[in-house]
N, C-alpha and C. Protein backbone atom coordinates (compact mmCIF):
# COMPACT_ATOMS: atom_id res chain seq x y z
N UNK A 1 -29.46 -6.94 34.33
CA UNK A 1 -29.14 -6.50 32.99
C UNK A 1 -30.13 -7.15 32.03
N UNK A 2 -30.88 -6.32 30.96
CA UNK A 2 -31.80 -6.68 30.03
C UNK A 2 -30.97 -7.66 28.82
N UNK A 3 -31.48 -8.50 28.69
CA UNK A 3 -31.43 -8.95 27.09
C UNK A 3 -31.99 -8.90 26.40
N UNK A 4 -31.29 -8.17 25.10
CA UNK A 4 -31.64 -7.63 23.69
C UNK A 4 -31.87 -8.98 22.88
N UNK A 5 -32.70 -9.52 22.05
CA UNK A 5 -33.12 -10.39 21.38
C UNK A 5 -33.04 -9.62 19.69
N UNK A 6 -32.01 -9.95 18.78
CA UNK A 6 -32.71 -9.76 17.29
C UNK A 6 -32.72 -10.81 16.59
N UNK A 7 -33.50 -11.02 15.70
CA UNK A 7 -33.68 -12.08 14.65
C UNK A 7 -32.76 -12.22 13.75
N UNK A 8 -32.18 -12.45 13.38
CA UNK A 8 -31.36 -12.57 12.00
C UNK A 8 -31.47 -13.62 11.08
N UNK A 9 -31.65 -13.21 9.89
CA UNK A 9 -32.35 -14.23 8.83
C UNK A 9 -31.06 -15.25 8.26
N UNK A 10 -31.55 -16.86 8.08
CA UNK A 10 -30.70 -17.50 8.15
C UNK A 10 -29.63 -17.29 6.89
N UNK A 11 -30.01 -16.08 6.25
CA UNK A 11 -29.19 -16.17 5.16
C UNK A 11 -27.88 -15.68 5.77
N UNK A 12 -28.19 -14.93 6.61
CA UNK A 12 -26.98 -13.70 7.25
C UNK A 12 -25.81 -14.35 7.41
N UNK A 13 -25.85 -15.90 8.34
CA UNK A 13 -24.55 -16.44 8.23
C UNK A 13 -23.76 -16.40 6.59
N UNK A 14 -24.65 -17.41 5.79
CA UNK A 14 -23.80 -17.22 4.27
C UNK A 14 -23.15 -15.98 4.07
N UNK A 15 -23.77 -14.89 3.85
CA UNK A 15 -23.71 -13.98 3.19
C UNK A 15 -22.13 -12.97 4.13
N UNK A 16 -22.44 -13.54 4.79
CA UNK A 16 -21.51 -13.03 5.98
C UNK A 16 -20.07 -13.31 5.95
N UNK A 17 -20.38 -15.08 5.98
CA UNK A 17 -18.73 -15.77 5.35
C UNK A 17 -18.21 -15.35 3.88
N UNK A 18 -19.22 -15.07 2.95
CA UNK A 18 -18.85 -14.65 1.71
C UNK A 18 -18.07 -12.90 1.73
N UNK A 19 -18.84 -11.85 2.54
CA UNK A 19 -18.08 -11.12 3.01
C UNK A 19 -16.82 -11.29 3.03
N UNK A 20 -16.55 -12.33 4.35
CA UNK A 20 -15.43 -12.06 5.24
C UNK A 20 -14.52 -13.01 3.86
N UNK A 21 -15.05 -13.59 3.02
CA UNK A 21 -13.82 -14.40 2.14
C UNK A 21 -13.54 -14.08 0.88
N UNK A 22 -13.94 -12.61 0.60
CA UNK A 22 -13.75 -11.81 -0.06
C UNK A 22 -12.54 -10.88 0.55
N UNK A 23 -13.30 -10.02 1.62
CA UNK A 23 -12.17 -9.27 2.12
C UNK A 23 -11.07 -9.82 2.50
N UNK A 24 -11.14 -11.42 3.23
CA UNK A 24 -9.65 -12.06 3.49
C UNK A 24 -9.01 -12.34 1.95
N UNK A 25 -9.75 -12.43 0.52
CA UNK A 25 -8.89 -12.29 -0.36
C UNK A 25 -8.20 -11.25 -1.26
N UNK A 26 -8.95 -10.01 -1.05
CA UNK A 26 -7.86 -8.92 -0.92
C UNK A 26 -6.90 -8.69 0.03
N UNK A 27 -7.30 -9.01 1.26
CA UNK A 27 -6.10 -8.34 2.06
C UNK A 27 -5.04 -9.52 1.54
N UNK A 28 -5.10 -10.64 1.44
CA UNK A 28 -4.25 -11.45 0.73
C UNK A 28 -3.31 -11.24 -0.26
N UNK A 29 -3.95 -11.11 -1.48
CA UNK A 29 -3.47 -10.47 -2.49
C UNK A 29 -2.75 -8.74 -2.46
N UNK A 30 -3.35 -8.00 -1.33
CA UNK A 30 -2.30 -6.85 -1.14
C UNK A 30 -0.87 -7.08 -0.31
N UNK A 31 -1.21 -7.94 0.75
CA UNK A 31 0.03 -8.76 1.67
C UNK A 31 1.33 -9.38 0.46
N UNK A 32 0.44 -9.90 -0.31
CA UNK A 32 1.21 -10.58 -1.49
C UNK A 32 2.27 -9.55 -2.01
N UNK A 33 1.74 -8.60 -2.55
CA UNK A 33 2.10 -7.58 -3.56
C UNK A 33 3.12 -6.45 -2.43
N UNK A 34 2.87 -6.30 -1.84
CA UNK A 34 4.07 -5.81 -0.65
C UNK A 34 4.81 -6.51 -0.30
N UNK A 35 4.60 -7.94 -0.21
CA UNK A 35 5.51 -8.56 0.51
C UNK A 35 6.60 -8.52 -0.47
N UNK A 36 6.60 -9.23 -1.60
CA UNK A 36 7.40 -8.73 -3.30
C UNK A 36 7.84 -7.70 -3.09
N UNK A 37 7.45 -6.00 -3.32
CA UNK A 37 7.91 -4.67 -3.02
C UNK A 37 9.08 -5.09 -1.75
N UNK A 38 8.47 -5.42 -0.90
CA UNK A 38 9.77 -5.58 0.52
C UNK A 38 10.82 -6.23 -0.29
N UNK A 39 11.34 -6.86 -0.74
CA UNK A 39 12.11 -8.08 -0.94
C UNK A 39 12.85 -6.97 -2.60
N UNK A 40 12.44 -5.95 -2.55
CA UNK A 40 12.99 -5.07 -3.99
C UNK A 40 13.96 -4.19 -3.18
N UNK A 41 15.38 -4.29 -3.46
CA UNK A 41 15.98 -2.96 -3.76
C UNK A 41 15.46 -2.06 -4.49
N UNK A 42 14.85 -1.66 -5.43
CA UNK A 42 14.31 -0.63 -6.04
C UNK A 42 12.98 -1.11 -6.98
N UNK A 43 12.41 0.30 -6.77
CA UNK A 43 10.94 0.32 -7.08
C UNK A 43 10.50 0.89 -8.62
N UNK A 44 9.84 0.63 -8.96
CA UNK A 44 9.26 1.26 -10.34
C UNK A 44 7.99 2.72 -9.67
N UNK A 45 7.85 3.65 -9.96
CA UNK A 45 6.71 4.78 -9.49
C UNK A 45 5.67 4.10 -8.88
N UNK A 46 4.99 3.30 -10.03
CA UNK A 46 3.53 2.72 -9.37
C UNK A 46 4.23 2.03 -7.97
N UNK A 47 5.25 0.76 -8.21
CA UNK A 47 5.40 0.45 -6.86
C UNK A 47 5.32 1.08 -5.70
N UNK A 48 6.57 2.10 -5.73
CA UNK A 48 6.75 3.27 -4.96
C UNK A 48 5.41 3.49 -3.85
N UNK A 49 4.62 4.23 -4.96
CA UNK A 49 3.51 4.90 -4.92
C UNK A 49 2.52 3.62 -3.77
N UNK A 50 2.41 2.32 -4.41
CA UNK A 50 1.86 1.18 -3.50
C UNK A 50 2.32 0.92 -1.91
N UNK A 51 3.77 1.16 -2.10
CA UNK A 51 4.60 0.46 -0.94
C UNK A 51 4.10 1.95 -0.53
N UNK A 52 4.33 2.93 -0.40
CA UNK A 52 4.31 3.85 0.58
C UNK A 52 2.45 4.72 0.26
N UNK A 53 1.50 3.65 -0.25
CA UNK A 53 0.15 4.12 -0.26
C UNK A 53 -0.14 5.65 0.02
N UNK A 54 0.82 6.40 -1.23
CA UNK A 54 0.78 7.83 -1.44
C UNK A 54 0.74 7.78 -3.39
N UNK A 55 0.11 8.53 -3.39
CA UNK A 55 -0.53 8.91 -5.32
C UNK A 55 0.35 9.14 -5.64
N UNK A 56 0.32 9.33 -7.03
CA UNK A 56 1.70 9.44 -8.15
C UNK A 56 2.02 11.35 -7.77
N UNK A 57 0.99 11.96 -7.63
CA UNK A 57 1.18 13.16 -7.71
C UNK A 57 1.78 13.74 -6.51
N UNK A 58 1.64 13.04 -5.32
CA UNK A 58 2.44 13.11 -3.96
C UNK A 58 4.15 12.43 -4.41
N UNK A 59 4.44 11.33 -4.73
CA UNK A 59 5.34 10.66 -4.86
C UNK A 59 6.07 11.93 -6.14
N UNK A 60 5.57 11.82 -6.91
CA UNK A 60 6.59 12.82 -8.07
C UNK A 60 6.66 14.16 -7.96
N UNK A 61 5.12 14.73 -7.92
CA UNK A 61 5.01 16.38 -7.75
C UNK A 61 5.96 16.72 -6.53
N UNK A 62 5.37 15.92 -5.29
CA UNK A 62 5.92 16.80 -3.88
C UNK A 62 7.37 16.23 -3.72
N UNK A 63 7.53 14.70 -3.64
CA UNK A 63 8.67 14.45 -2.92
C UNK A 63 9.67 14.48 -3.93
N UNK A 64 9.47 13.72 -5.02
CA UNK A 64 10.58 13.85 -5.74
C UNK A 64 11.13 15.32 -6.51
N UNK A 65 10.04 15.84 -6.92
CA UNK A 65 10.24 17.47 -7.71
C UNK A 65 10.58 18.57 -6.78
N UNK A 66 9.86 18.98 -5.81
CA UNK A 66 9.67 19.80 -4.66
C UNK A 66 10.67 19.25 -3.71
N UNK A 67 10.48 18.29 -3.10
CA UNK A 67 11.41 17.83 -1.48
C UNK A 67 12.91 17.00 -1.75
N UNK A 68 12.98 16.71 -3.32
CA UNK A 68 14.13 16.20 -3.61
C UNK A 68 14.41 14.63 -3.72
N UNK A 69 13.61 13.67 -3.23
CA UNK A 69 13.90 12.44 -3.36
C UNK A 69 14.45 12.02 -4.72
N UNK A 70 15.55 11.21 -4.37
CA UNK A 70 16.63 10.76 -5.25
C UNK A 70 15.86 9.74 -6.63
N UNK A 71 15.83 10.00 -7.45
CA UNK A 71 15.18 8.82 -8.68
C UNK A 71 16.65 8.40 -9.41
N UNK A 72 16.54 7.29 -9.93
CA UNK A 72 17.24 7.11 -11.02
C UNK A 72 16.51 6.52 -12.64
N UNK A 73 17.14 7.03 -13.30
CA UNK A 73 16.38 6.06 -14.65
C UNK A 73 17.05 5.46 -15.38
N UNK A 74 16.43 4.83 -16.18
CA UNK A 74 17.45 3.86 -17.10
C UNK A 74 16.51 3.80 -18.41
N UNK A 75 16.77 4.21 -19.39
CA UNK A 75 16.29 4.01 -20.81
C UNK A 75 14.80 4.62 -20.08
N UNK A 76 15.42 5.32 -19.82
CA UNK A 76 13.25 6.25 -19.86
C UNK A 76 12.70 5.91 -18.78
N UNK A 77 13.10 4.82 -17.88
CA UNK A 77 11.89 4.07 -16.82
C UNK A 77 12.70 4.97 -15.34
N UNK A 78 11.58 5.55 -14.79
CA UNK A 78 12.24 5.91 -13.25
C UNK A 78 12.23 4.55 -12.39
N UNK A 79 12.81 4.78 -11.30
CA UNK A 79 13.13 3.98 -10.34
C UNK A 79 13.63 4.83 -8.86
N UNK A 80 13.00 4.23 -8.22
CA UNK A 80 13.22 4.70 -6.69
C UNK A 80 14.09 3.48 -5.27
N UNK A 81 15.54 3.92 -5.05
CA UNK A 81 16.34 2.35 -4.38
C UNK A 81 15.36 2.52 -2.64
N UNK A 82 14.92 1.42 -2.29
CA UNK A 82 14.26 1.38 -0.72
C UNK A 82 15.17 2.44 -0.01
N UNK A 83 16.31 2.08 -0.35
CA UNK A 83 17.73 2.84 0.85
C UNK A 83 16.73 4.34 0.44
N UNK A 84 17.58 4.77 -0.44
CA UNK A 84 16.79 6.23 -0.77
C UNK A 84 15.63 7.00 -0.46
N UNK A 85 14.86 6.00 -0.29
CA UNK A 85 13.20 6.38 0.24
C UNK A 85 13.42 5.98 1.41
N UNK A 86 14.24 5.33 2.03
CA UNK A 86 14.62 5.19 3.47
C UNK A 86 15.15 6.64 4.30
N UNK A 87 16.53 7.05 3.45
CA UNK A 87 16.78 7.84 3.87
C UNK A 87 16.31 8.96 3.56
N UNK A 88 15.51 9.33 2.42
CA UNK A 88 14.70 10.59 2.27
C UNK A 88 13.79 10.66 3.37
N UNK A 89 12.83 9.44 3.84
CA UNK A 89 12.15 9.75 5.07
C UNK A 89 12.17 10.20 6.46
N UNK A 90 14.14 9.52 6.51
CA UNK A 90 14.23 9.82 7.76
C UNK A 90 14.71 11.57 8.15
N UNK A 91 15.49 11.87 6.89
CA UNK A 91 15.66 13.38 6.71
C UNK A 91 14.63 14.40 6.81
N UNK A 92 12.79 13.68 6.61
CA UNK A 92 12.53 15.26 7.09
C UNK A 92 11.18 13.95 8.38
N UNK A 93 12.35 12.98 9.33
CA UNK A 93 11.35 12.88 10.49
C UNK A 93 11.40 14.13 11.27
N UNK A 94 10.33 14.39 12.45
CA UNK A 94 10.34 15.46 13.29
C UNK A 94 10.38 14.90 14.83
């Protein structure tokens, strides 16, 4: 079996860890922000929309307007209970 030889310039390590400690601090900060959402009986839209990484226009146009998912509001603000988006999901599994 041949060995492949490439050079890599000594910057590559740095630049590399800076990468990787960037992306480990978003995925951080998104772990964060779900983990919160988990720990909610009920969601505000944007949440919603985060916890189940579907757009406002999927979340309101399709499921809630079109497919029926349950909202409640209070003084103007929607809200979506986990149970609800629990059981709206499991109603159209296949």
């Amino acid at each position: 079996m041949a060995n492949i030889s490439i050079p890599i310039p000594d910057t590559f390590q740095d630049d590399f860890k800076a990468m990787l400690s960037i992306a480990a601090k978003e995925a951080i900060a998104v772990a964060k922000q779900q983990e919160l959402n988990h720990g909610k009986d009920f969601m505000n839209i944007s949440e919603c929309c985060s916890y189940m990484n579907i757009s406002y226009a999927t979340l309101v146009g399709v499921w809630v307007k079109q497919l029926g998912l349950k909202t409640i509001v209070v003084q103007g603000k929607t809200y979506i209970s986990k149970q609800s988006l629990i059981e709206f999901l499991k109603s159209h599994e296949s």
